[in-house]
Protein backbone atom coordinates (compact mmCIF):
# COMPACT_ATOMS: atom_id res chain seq x y z
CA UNK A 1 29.90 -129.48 30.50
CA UNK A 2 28.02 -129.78 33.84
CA UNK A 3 25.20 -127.51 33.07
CA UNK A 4 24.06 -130.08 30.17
CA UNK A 5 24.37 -133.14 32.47
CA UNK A 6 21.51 -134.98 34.60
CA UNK A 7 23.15 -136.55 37.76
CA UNK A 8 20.99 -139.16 39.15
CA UNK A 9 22.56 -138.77 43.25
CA UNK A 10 24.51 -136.28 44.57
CA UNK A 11 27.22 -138.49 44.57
CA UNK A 12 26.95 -138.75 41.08
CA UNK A 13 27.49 -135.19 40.61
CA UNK A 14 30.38 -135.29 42.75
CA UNK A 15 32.17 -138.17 41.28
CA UNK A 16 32.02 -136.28 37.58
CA UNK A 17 33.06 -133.41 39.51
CA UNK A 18 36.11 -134.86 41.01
CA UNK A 19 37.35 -136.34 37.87
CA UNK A 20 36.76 -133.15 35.58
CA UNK A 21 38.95 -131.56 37.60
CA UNK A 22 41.66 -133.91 37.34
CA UNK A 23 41.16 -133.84 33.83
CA UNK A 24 41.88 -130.03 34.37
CA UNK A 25 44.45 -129.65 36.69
CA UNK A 26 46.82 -133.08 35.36
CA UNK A 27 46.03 -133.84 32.34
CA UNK A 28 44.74 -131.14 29.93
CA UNK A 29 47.90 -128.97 28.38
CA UNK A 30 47.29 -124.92 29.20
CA UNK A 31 48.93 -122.77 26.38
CA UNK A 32 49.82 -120.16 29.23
CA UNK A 33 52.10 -122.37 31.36
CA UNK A 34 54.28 -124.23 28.11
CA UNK A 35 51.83 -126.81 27.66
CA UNK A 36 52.18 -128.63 30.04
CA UNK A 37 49.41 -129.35 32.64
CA UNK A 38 49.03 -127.34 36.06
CA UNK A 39 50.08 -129.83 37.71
CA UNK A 40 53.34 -130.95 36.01
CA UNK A 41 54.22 -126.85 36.10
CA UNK A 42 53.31 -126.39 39.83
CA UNK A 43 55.95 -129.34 40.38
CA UNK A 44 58.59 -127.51 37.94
């Protein structure tokens, strides 16, 4: 969760940022879309 994490820089921050929302949108299944990730069903 970001609320419980210490960034050291700003860019820090936005680096875990960037990459928890990949996590979201490409790789984590959502139960309302099949599945499948957002971004496999936006494709579909």
């Amino acid at each position: 969760m970001l609320q419980a994490h210490l960034f050291g820089s700003l860019d820090e921050a936005r680096e875990h940022i960037h990459q928890q929302l990949i996590s979201y949108n490409e790789e984590r299944p959502d139960e309302s879309l099949g599945n499948i990730p957002p971004a496999l069903f936006r494709q579909s």
